[in-house]
Structures are given as structure tokens and as C-alpha cells.
N, C-alpha and C. Protein backbone atom coordinates (compact mmCIF):
# COMPACT_ATOMS: atom_id res chain seq x y z
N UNK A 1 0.84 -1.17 0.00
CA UNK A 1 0.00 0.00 0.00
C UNK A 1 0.89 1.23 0.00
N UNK A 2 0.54 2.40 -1.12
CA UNK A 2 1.40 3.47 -0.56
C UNK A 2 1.02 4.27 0.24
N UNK A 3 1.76 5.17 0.39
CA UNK A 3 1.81 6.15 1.61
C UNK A 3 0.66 7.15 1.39
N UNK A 4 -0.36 7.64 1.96
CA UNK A 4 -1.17 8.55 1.85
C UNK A 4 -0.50 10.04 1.45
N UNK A 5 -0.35 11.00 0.60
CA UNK A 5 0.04 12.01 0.34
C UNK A 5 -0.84 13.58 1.34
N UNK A 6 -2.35 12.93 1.76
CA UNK A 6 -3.01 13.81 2.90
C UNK A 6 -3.85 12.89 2.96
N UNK A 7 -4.63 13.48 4.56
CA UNK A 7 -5.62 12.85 4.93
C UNK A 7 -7.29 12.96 3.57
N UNK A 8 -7.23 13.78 2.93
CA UNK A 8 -8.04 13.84 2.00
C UNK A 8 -8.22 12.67 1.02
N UNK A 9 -6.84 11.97 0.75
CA UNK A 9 -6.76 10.82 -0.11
C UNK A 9 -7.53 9.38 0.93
N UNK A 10 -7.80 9.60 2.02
CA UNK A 10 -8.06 8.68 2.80
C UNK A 10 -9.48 8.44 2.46
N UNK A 11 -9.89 7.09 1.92
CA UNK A 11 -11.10 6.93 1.73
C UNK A 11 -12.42 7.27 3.00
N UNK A 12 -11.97 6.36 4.23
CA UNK A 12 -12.68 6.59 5.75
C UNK A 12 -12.98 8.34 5.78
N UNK A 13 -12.20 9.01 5.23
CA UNK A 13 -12.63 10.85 5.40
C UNK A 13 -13.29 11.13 4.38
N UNK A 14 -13.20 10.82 3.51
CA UNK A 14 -13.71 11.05 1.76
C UNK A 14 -15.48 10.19 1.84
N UNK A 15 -15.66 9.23 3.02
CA UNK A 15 -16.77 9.22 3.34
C UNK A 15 -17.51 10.28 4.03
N UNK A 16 -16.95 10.02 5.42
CA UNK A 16 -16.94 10.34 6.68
C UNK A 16 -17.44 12.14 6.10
N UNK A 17 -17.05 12.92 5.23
CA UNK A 17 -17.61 13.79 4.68
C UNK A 17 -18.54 14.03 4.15
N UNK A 18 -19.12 12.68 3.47
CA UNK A 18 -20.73 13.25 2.93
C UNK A 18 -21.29 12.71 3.91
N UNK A 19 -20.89 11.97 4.78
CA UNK A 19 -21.91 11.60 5.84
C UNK A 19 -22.68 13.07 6.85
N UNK A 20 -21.04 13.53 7.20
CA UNK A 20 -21.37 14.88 7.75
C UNK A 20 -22.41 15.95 7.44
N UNK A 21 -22.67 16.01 5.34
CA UNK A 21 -23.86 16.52 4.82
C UNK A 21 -24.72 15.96 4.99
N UNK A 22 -24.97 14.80 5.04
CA UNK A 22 -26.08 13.74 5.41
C UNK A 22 -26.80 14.41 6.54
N UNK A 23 -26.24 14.05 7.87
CA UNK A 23 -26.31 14.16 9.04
C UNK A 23 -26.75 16.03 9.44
N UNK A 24 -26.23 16.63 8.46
CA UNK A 24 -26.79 18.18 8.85
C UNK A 24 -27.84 18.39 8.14
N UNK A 25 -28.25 17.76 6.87
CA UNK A 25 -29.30 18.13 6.32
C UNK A 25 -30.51 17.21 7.16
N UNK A 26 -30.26 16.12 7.65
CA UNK A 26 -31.32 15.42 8.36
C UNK A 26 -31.45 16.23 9.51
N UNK A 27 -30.82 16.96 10.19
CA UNK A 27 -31.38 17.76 11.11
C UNK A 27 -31.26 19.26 11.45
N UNK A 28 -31.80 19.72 10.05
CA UNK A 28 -32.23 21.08 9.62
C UNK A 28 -33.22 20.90 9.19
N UNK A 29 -34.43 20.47 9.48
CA UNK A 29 -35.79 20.42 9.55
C UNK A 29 -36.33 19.41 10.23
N UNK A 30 -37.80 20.02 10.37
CA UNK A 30 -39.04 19.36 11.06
C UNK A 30 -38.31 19.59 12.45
N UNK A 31 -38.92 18.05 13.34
CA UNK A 31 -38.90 18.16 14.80
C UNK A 31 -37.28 18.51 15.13
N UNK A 32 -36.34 18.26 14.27
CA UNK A 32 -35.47 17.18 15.06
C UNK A 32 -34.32 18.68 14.44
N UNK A 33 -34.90 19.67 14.10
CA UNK A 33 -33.87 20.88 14.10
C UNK A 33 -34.25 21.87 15.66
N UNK A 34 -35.49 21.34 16.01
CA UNK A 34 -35.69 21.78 17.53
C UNK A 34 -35.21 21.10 18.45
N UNK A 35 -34.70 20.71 18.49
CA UNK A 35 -33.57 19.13 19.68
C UNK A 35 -32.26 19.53 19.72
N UNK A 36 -32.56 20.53 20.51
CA UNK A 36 -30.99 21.05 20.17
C UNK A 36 -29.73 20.15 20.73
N UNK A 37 -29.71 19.04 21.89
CA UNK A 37 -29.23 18.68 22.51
C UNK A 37 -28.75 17.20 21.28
N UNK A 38 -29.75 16.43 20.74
CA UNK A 38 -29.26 16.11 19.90
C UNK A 38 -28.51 15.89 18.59
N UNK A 39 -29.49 17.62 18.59
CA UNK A 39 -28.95 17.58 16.79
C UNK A 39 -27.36 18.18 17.09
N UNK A 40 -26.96 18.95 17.91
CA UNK A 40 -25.65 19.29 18.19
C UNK A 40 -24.61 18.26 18.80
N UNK A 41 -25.27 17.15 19.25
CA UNK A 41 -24.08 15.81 19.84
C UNK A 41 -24.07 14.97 18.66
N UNK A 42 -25.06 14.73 18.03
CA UNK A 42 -24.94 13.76 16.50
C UNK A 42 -23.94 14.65 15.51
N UNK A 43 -24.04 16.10 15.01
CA UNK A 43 -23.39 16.68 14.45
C UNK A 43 -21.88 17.11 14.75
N UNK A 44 -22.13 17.11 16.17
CA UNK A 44 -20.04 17.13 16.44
C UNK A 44 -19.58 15.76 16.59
N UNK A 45 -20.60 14.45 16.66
CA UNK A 45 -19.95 13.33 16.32
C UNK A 45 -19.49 12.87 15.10
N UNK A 46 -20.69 13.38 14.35
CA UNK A 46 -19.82 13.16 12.53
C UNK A 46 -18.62 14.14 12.18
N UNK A 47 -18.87 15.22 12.41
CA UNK A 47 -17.59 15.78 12.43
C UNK A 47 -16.39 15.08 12.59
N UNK A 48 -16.75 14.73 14.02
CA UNK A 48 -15.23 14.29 14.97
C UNK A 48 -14.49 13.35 14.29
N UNK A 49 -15.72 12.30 13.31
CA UNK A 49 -14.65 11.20 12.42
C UNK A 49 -13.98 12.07 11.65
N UNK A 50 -14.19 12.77 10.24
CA UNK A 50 -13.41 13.62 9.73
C UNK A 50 -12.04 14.26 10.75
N UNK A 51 -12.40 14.86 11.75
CA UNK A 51 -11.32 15.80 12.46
C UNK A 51 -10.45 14.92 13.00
N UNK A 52 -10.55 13.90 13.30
CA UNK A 52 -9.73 13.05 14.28
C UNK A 52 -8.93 11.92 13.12
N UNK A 53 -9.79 11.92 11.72
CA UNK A 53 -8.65 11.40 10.72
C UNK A 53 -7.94 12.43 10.50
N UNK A 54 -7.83 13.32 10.26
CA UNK A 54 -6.96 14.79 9.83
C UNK A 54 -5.71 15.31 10.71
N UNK A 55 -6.51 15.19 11.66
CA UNK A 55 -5.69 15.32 12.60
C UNK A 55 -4.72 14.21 13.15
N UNK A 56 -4.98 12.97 13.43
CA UNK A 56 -4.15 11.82 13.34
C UNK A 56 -3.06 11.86 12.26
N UNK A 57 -3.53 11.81 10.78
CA UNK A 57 -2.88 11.99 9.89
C UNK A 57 -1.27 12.79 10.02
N UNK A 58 -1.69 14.11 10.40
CA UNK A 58 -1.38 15.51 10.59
C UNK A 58 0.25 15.10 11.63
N UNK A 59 -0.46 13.86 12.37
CA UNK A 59 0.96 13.55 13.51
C UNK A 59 2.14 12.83 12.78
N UNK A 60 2.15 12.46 12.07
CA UNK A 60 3.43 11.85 10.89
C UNK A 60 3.36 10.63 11.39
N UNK A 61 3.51 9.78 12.34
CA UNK A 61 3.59 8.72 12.77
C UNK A 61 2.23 7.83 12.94
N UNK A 62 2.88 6.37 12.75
CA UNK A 62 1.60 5.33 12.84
C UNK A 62 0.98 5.16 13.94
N UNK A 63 1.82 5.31 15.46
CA UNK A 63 1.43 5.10 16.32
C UNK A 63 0.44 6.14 16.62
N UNK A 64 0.65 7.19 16.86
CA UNK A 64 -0.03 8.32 16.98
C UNK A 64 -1.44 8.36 15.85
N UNK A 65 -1.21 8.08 14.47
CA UNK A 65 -2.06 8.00 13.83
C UNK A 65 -3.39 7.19 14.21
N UNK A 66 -2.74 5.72 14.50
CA UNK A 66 -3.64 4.73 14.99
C UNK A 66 -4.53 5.29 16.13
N UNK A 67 -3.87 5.66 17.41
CA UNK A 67 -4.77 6.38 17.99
C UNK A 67 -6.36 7.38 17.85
N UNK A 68 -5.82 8.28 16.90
CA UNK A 68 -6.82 8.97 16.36
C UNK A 68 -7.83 8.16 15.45
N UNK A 69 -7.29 7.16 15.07
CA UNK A 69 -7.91 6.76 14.36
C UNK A 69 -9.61 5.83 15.17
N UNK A 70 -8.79 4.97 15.86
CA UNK A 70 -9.85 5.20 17.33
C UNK A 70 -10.45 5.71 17.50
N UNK A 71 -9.99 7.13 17.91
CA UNK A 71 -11.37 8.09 18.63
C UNK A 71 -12.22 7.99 17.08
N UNK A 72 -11.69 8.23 16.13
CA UNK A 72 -12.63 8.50 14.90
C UNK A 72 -13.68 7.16 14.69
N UNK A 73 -13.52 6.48 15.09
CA UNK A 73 -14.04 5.03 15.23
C UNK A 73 -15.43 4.86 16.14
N UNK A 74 -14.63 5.51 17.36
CA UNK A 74 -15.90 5.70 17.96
C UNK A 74 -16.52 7.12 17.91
N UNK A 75 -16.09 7.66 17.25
CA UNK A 75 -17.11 8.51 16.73
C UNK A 75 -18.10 8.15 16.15
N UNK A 76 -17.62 6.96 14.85
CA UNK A 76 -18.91 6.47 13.94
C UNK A 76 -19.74 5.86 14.53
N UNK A 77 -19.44 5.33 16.13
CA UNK A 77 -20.29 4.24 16.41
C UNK A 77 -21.36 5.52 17.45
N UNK A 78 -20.72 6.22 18.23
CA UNK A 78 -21.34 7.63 18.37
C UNK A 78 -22.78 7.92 17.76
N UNK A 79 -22.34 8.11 16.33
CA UNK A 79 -23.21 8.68 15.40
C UNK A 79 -24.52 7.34 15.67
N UNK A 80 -24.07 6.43 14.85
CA UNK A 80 -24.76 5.43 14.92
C UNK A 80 -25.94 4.81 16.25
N UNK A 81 -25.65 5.53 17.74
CA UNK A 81 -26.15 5.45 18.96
C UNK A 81 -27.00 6.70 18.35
N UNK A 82 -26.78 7.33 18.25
CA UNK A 82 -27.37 8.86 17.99
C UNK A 82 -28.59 8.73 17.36
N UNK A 83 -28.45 8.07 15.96
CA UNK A 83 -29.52 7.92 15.17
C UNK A 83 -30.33 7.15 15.53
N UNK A 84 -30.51 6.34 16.09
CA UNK A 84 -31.31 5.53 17.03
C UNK A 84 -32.38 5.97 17.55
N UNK A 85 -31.83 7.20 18.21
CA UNK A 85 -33.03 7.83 18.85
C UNK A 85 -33.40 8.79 18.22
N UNK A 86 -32.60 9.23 17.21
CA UNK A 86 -33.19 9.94 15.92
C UNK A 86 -34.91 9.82 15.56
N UNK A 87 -34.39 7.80 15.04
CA UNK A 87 -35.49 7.35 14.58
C UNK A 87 -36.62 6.94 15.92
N UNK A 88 -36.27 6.42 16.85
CA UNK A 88 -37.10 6.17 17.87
C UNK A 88 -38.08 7.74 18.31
N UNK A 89 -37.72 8.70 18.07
CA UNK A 89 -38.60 9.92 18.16
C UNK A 89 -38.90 10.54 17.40
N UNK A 90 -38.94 9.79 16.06
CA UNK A 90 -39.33 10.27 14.91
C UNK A 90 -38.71 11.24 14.12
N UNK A 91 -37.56 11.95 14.12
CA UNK A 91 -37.16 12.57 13.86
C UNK A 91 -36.46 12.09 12.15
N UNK A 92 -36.73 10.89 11.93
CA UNK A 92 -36.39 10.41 10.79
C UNK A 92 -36.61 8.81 10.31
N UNK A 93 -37.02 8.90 8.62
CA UNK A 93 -37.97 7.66 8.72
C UNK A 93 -36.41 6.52 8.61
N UNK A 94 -37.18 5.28 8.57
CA UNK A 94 -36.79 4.01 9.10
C UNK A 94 -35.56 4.23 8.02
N UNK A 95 -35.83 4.41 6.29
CA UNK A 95 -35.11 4.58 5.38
C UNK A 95 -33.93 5.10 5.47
N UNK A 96 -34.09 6.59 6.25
CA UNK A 96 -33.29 7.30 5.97
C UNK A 96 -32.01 7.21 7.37
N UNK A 97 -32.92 6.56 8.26
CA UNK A 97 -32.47 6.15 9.11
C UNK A 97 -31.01 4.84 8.78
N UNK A 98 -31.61 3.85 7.87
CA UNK A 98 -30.33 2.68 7.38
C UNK A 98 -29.71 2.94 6.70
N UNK A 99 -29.94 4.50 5.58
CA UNK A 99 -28.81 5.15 4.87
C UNK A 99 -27.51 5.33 5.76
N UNK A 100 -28.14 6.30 6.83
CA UNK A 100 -26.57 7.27 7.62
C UNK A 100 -26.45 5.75 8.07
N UNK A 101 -26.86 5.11 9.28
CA UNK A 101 -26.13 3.72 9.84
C UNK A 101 -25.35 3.12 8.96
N UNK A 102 -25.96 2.83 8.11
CA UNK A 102 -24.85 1.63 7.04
C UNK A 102 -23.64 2.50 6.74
N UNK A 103 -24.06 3.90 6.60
CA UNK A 103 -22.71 4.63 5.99
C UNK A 103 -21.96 4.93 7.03
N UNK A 104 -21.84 4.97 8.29
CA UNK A 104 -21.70 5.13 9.52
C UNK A 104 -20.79 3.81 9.85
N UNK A 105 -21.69 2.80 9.83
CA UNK A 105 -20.86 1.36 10.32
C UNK A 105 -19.62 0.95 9.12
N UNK A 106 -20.13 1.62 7.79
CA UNK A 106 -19.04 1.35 6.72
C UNK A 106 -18.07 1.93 6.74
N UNK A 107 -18.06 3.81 7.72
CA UNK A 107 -16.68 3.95 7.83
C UNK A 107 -15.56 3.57 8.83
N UNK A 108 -16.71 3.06 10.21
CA UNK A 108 -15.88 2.47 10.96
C UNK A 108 -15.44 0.98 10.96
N UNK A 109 -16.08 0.05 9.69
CA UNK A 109 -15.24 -1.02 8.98
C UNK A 109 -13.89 -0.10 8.63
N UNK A 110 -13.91 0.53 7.92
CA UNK A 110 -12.76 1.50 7.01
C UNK A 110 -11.67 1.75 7.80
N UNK A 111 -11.82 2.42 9.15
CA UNK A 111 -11.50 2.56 9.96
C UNK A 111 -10.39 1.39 10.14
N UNK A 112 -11.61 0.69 11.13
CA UNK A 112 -10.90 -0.57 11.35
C UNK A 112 -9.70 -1.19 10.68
N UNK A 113 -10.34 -1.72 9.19
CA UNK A 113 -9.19 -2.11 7.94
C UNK A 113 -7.80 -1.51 8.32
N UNK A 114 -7.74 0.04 8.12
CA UNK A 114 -6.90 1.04 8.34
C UNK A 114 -6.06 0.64 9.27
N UNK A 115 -6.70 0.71 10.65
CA UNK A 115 -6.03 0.38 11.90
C UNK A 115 -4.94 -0.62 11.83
N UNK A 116 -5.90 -1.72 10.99
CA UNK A 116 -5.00 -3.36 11.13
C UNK A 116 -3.51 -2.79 10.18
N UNK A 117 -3.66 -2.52 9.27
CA UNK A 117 -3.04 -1.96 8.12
C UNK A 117 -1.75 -1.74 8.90
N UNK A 118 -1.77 -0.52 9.35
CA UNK A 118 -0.98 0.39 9.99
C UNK A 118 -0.43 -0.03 11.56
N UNK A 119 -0.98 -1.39 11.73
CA UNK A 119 -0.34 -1.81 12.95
C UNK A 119 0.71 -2.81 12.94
N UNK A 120 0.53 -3.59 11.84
CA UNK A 120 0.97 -4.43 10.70
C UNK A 120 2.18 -3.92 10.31
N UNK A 121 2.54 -2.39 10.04
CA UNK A 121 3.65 -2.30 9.27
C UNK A 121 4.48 -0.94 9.54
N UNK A 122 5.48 -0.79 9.35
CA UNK A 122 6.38 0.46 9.77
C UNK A 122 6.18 1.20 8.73
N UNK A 123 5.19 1.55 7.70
CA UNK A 123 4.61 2.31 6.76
C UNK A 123 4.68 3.87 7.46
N UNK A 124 5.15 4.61 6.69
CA UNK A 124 4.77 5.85 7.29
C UNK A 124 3.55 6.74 6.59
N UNK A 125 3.00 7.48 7.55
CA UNK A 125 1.67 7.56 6.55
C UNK A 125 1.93 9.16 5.51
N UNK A 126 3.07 9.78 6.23
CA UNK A 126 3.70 10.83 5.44
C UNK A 126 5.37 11.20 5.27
N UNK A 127 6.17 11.69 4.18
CA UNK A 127 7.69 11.76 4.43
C UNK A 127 7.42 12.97 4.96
């Protein structure tokens, strides 16, 4: 595998980004743009995957990388708790509800992959 040139080339962020549109446009209307408590902990959780690959990235090293990569991990699973009660209070139908999850659990597969990857090998993820 080669070396990532930025965190942008990283597929897990190159998701983890439209998820983030996902996730703000689902709660900028109806009930669930009045919830402020949720719609602001679901939305700095999708974030946080993006920021915490970038920032991991950003540390030059695997070890350090791997770390972040973690928190970004459970970020997705975060999100994924989140929407739950999204849908349990109606705030979004069942549909739109297994869109963000699946895309959610697919980046923290991604994630994961990544992790093993990079634990596996003295790869550096930048010169």
C-alpha cells in the first residue's frame, strides 16, 4: 500500500464527509432541528470522524495516527447510537435512518481495515 500524500486521499474521510452533509441536512428540519441537545451531539460526532482522521494523519507517525484513528471510530459508532433515537422519536424515517447507519458502520469497517493496516507495518503515513 502506498503512503497517503493527505488525509483527503483517505477513503474513511472522503466518506466520513458526505456523511457529515447527510447528518446536517437530516437535522435542519421538522422536529429534530428543535432538539438542540441532539442535533448538536450527532453533528459534532460526525464531524469528529473527519477531524480526528486529519488530525491523526497531521501527527506523521503510525502510532499516533492509529490512535486517532480510534477516537474516529468511535465517533462512527457515536453517530450510529445517535440515530437511534433519531429514529425512535421520529425525527427520521426508518429509510433514511439505514442510509446514515450503514454509511456510519461502513466507515468504521474503514476505519478498522486502516487500523489493522498500519499496525501491521512500519509504513509511514507521510515523508
Amino acid at each position: 500500500m502506498a503512503a497517503f500524500k493527505s488525509f483527503e486521499d483517505i477513503h474513511a474521510w472522503q466518506n466520513s464527509r458526505v456523511l457529515v452533509k447527510e447528518i446536517y441536512a437530516a437535522t435542519s428540519s421538522g422536529d429534530f432541528v428543535k432538539d438542540y441537545g441532539l442535533k448538536d451531539q450527532i453533528r459534532r460526532a460526525a464531524v469528529s470522524i473527519c477531524s480526528n482522521i486529519a488530525e491523526g494523519f497531521e501527527r506523521r507517525g503510525n502510532k499516533e495516527f492509529i490512535n486517532f484513528l480510534w477516537f474516529a471510530k468511535g465517533s462512527a459508532a457515536e453517530v450510529c447510537s445517535q440515530l437511534h433515537h433519531a429514529k425512535d422519536l421520529g425525527y427520521i424515517t426508518d429509510e433514511r435512518f439505514k442510509e446514515m447507519y450503514d454509511s456510519a458502520k461502513l466507515i468504521g469497517g474503514m476505519l478498522f481495515n486502516l487500523i489493522t493496516v498500519l499496525s501491521s507495518t512500519d509504513m509511514r503515513t507521510k515523508q
